[in-house]
Protein backbone atom coordinates (compact mmCIF):
# COMPACT_ATOMS: atom_id res chain seq x y z
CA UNK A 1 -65.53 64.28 31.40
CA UNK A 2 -62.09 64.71 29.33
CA UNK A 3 -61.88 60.74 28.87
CA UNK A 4 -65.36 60.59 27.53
CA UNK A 5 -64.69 63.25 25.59
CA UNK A 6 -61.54 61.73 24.12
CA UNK A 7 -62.72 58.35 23.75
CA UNK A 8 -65.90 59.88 21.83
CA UNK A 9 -63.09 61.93 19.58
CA UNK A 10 -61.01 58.10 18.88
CA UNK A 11 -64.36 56.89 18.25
CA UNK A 12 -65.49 59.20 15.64
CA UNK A 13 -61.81 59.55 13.76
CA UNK A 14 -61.96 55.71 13.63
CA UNK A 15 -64.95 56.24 11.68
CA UNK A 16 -63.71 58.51 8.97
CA UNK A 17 -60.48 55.76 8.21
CA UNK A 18 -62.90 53.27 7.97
CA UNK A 19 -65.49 55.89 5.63
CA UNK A 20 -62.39 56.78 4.03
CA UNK A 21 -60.71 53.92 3.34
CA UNK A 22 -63.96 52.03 1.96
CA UNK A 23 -64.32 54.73 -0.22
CA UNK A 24 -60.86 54.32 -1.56
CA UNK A 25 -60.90 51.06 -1.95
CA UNK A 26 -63.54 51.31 -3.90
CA UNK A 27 -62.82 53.88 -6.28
CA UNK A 28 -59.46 52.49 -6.77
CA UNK A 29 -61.43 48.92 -7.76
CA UNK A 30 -63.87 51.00 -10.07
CA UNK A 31 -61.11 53.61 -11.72
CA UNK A 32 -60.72 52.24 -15.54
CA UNK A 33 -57.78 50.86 -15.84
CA UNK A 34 -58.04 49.24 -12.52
CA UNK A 35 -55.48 51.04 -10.17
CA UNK A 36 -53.91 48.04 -8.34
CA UNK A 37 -52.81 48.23 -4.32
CA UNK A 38 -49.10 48.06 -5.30
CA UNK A 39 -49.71 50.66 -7.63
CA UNK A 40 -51.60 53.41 -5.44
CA UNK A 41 -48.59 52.89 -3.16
CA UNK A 42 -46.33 53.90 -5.31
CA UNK A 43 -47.98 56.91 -6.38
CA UNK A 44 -48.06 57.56 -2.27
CA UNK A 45 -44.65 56.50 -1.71
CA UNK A 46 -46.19 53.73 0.61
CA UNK A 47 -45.65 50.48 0.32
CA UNK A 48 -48.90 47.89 -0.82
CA UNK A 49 -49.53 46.90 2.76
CA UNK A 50 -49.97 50.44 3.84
CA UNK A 51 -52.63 50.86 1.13
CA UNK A 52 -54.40 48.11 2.51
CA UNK A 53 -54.31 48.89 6.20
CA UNK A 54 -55.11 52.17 4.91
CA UNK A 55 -58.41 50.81 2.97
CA UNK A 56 -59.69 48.55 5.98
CA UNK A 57 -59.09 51.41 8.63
CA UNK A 58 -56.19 50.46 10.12
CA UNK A 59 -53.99 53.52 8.94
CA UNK A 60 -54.41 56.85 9.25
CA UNK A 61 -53.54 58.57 5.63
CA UNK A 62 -52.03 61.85 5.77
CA UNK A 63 -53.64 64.73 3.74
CA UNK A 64 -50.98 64.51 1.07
CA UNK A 65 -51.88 61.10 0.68
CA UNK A 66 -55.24 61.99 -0.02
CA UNK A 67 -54.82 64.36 -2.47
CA UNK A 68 -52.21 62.20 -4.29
CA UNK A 69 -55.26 59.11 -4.49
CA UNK A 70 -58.04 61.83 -5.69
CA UNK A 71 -55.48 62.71 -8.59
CA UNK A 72 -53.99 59.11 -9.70
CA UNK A 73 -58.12 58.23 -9.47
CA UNK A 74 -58.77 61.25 -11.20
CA UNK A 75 -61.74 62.38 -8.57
CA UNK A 76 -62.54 65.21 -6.70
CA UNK A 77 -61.94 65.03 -2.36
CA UNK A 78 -65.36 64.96 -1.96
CA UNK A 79 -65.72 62.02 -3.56
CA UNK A 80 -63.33 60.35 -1.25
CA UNK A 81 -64.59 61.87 2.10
């Protein structure tokens, strides 16, 4: 019961990264200027490969993180979750 229970819980978390990180991606393609990878790393202190892994799912991002994008994308949370 526990394992189904925690492979339900991976299951789910894997699909907020890949909600989040979608969303992200695209906001970040839409924000005028267009914010590049490289650049939305540096705001995170990440490095453009970690934006990327972060975008396809592959990452988690920490809640800082996510604050930090909704500012340098100048957007609410909600709009990235």
């Amino acid at each position: 019961m526990a394992k189904e229970r925690d492979r339900r819980h991976d299951q789910l978390l894997a699909a907020i990264r890949g909600s989040f990180g979608a969303r992200l991606a695209e906001m970040r393609r839409a924000h005028s200027p267009r914010i590049s990878q490289s650049d939305l790393g540096s705001a995170l202190g990440v490095s453009r490969a970690s934006v990327s892994n972060i975008e396809h799912g592959r990452h988690r991002g920490f809640l800082d993180q996510v604050y930090v994008c909704a500012r340098v994308l100048r957007c609410s949370l909600t709009d990235l979750l």
